[in-house]
Protein backbone atom coordinates (compact mmCIF):
# COMPACT_ATOMS: atom_id res chain seq x y z
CA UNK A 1 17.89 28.93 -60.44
CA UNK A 2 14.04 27.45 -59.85
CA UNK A 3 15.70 24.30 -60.07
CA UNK A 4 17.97 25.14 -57.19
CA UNK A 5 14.74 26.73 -55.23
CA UNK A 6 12.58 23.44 -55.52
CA UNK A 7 15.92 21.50 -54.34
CA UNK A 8 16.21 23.58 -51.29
CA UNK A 9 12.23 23.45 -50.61
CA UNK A 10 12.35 19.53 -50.95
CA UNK A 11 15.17 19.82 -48.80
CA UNK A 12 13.19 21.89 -45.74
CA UNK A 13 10.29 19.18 -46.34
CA UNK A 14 12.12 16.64 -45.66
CA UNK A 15 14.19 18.46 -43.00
CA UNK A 16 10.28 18.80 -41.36
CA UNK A 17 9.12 15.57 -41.85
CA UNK A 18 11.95 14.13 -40.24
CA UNK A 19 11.64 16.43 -37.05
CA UNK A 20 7.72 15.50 -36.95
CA UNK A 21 8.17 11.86 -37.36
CA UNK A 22 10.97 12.00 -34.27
CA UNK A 23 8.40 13.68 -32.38
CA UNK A 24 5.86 11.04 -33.27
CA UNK A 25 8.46 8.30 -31.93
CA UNK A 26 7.84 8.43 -28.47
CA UNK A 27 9.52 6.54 -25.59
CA UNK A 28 7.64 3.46 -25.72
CA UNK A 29 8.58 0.99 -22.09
CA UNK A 30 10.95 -2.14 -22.66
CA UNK A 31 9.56 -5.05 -20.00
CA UNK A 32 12.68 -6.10 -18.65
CA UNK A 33 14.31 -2.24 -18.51
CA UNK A 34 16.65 -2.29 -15.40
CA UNK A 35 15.61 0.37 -12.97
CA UNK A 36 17.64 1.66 -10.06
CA UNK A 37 15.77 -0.65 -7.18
CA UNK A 38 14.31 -3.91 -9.44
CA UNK A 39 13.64 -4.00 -13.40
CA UNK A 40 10.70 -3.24 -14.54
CA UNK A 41 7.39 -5.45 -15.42
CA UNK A 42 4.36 -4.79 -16.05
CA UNK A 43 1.35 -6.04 -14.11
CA UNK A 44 -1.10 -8.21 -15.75
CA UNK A 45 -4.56 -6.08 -15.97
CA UNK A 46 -6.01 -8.30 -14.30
CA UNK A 47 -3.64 -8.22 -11.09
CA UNK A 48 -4.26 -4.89 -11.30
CA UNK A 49 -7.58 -5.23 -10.81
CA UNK A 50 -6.81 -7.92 -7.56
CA UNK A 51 -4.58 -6.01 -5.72
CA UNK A 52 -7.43 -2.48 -6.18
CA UNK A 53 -9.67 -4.98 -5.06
CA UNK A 54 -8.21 -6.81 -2.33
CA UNK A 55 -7.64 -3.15 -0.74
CA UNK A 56 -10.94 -2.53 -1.51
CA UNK A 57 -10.05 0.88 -2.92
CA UNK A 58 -12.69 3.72 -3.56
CA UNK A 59 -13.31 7.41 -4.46
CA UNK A 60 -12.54 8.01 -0.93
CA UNK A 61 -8.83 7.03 -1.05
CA UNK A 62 -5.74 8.34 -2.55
CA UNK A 63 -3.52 5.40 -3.31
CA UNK A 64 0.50 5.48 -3.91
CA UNK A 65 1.93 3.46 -6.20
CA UNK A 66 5.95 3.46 -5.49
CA UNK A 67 7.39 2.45 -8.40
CA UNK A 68 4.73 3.18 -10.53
CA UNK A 69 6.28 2.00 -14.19
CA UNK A 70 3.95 2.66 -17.10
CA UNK A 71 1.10 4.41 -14.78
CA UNK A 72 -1.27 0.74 -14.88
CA UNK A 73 -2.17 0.92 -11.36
CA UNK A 74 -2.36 4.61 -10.80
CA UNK A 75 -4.80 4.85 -13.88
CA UNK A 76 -6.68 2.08 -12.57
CA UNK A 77 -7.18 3.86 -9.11
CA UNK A 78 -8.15 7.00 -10.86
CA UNK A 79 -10.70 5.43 -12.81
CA UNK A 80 -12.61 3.89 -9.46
CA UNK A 81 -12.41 7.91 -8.77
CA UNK A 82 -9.34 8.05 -6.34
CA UNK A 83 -6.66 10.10 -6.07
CA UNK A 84 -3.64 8.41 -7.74
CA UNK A 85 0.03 9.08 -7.49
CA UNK A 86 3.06 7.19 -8.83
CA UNK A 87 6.42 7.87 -7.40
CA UNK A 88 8.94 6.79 -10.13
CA UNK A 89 12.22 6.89 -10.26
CA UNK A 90 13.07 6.73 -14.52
CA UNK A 91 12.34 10.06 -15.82
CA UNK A 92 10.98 8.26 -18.53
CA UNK A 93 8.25 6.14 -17.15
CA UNK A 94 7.23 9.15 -15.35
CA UNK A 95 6.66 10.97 -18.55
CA UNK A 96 5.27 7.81 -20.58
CA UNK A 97 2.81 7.31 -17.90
CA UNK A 98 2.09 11.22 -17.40
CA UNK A 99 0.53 10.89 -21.38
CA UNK A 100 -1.24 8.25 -20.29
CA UNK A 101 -3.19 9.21 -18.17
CA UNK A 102 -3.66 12.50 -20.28
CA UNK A 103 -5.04 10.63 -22.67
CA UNK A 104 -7.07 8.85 -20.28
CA UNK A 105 -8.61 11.94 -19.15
CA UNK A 106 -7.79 11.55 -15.71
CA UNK A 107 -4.60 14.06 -15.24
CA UNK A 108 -6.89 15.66 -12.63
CA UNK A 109 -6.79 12.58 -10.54
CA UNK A 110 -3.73 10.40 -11.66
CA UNK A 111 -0.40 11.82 -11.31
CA UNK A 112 3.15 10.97 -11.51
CA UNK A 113 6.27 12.72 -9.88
CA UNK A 114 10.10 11.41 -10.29
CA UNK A 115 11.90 10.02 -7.13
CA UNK A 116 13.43 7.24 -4.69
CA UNK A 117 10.18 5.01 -3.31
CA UNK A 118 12.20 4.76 -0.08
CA UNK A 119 12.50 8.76 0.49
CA UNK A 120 8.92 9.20 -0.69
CA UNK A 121 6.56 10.73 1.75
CA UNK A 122 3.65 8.49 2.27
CA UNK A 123 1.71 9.66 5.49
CA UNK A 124 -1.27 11.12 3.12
CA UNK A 125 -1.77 7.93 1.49
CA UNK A 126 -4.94 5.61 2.63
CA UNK A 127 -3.03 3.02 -0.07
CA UNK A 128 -0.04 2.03 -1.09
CA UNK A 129 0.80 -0.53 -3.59
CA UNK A 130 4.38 -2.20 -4.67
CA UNK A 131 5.57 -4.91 -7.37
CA UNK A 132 9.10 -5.12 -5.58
CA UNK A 133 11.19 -7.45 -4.64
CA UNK A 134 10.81 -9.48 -1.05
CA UNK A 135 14.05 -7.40 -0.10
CA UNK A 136 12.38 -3.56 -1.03
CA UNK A 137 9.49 -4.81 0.89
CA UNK A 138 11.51 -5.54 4.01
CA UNK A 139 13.46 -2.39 3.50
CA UNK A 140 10.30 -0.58 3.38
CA UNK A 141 8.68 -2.43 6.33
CA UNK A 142 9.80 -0.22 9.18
CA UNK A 143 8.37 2.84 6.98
CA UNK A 144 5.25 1.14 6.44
CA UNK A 145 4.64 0.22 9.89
CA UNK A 146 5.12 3.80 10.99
CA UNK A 147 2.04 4.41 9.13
CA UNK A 148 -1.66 5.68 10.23
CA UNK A 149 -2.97 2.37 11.69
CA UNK A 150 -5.64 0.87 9.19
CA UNK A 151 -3.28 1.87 5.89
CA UNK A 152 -3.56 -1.04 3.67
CA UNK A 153 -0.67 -2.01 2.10
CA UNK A 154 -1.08 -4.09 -1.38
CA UNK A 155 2.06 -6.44 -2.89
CA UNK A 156 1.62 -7.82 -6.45
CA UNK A 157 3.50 -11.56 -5.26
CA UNK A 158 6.44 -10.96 -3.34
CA UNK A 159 5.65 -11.05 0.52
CA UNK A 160 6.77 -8.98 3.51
CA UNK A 161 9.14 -11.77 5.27
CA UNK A 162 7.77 -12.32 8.52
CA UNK A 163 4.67 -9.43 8.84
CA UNK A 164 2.43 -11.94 7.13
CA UNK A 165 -0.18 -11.05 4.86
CA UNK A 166 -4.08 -10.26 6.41
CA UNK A 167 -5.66 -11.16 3.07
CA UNK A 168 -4.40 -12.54 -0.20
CA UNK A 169 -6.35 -12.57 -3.82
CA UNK A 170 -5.17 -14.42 -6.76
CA UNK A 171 -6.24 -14.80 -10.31
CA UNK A 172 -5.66 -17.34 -13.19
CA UNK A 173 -4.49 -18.10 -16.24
CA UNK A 174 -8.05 -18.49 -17.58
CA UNK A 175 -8.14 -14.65 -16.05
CA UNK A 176 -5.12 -13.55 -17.89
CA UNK A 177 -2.53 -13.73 -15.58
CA UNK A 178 0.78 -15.50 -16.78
CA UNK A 179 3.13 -14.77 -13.82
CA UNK A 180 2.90 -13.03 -10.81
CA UNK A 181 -0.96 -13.89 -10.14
CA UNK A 182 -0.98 -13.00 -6.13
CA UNK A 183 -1.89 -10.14 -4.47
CA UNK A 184 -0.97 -9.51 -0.82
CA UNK A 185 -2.95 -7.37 1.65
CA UNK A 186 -1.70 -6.07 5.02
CA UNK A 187 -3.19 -3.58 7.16
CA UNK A 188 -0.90 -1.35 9.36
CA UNK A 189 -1.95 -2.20 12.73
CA UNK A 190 -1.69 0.53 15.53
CA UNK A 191 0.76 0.10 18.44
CA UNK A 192 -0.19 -1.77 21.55
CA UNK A 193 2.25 -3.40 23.35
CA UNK A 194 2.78 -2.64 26.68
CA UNK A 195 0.97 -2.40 29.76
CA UNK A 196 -2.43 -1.20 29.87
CA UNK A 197 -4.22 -0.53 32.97
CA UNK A 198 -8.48 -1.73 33.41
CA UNK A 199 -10.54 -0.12 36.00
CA UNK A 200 -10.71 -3.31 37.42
CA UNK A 201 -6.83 -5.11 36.31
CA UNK A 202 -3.77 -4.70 34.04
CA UNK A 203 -3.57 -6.34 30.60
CA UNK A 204 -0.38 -6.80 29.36
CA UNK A 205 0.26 -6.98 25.57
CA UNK A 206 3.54 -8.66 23.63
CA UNK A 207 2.72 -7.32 19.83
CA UNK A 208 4.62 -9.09 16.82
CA UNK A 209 3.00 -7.03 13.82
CA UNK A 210 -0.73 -7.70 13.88
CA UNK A 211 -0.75 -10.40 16.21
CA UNK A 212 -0.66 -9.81 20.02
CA UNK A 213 -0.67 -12.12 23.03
CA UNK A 214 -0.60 -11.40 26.69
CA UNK A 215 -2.14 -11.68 30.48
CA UNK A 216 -5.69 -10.47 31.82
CA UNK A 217 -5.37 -9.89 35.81
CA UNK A 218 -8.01 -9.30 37.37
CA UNK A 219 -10.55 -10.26 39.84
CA UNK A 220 -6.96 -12.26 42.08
CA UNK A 221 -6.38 -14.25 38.61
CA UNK A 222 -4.64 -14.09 35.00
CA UNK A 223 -5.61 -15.31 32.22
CA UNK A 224 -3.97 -15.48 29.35
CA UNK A 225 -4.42 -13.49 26.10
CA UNK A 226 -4.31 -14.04 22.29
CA UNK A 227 -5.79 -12.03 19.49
CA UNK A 228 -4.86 -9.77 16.39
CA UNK A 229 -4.92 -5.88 15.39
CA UNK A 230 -6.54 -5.27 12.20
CA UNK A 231 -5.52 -1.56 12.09
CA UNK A 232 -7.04 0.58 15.01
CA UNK A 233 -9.47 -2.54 16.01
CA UNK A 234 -8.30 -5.06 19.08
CA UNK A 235 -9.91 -8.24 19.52
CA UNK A 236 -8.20 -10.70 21.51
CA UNK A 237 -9.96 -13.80 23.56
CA UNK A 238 -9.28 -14.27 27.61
CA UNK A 239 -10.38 -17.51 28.75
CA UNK A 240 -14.30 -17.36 27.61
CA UNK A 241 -14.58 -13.86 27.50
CA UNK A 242 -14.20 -12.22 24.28
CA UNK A 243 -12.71 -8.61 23.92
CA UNK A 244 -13.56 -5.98 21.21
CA UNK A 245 -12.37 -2.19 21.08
CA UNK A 246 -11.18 0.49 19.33
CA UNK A 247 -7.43 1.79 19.77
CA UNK A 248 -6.76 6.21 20.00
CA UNK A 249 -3.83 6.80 20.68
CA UNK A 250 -2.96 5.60 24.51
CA UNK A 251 -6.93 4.61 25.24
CA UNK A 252 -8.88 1.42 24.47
CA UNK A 253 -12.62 1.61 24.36
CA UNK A 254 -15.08 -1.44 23.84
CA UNK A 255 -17.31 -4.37 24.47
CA UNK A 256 -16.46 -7.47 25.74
CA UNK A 257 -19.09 -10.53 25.38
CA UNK A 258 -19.19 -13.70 27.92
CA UNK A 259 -21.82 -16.40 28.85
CA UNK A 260 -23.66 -13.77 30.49
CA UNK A 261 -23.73 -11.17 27.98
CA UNK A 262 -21.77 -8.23 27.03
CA UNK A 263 -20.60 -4.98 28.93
CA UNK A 264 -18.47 -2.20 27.88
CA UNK A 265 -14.74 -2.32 28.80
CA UNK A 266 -11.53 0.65 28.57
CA UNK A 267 -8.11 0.46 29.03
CA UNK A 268 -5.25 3.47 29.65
CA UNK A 269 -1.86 2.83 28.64
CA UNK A 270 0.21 2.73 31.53
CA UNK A 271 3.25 4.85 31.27
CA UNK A 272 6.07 3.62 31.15
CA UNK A 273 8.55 2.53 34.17
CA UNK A 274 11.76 5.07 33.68
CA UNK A 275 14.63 3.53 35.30
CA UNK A 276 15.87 4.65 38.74
């Protein structure tokens, strides 16, 4: 009969050991693991570090990462003191990279929530970063744009079709990068084409993403305009005179420098011509 105890005793030991040890065995990320958008890879550390800096990210942001994987970027943004969040859509990843940052210490700060990147809600977010294909990009482009001018936007390699890129980083193979070693930077410009009306003329703006060209009249003549948004922030040349302001919704206000000096300029957006 002790003989049959001790059996049964090994028997719950071993029972136990073999329930801790599958506890032990946690989901550990496959590069390569197909995911419902792209498959999943990892981003070299140090692109991680290129595409935090190339946003120049801070305390004072909160950056998304959609399709956040194993947490790397999220973490990273945490650590500079940002709020973090990962949109994921493997349950997974979402819990792998939830112990992460656990670990890390920085639960308060990096987070991780399961769901489709393209139904996400991203108007809180001063950042977002992606590792998607050209073709998510694109599908996310009309999203993007629709965000608070002056959002930076962040692409480890793959590009946004024709919205081209306001600043680029890279890093080498001396670095540690082995594939993948570009990271793209565009800054959500606000919305100014139209017609705008001058105390003084009309200026007339054609906008293709950040760039914009157009006509100056005033004073009996037009000129003609070229120049870029970089978020909320005009600039465009007319002839010699050189034109700096701040978008707000439908108002421009500004400085504009010539061979004489500079003066302040503001424009109104007209509104627009309903048809009869």
């Amino acid at each position: 009969m002790q003989r049959v105890r001790r059996f049964c005793l090994w028997l719950c030991l071993c029972a136990l050991a073999g329930a801790a040890g599958a506890a032990q065995r946690e989901y550990v990320p496959e590069p390569g693991e197909i995911g419902k958008d792209v498959m999943w890879l990892p981003s070299d550390d140090i692109m991680v570090t290129r595409m935090l800096d190339v946003a120049r990210v801070t305390a004072r942001d909160f950056v998304m990462d959609l399709g956040s994987g194993d947490g790397k970027i999220v973490i990273a943004a945490a650590r500079r003191g940002a709020r973090a969040l990962g949109v994921e859509y493997n349950p997974d990843l979402v819990d792998y990279a939830a112990r992460r940052a656990a670990r890390a210490k920085l639960d308060g700060r990096a987070r991780f929530v399961q769901g489709d990147l393209f139904e996400a809600d991203l108007s809180q977010a001063s950042v977002i970063t992606l590792f998607l294909l050209e073709e998510n990009n694109i599908k996310l482009r009309p999203k993007l744009l629709g965000l608070r001018p002056g959002t930076r936007v962040v692409s480890n390699y793959f590009s946004m079709g024709d919205w081209k890129a306001d600043r680029a980083m890279t890093a080498s193979v001396k670095e540690g990068c082995t594939a993948y070693c570009v990271a793209y930077l565009w800054i959500v410009p606000a919305k100014v084409d139209g017609v705008w009306k001058l105390p003084d003329g009309e200026l007339t703006l054609k906008q293709s993403f950040q760039m914009i060209i157009g006509t100056l009249r005033a004073g009996g003549k037009e000129t003609a305009v070229k120049g870029r948004m970089n978020g909320n922030r005009i600039s465009f040349k007319a002839g010699a005179a050189q034109y700096r302001g701040r978008v707000s919704g439908d108002a421009i206000k500004g400085t504009v420098r010539t061979g004489g000096g500079a003066s302040e300029w503001s424009a109104s957006r007209a509104a627009a011509r309903t048809a009869s």
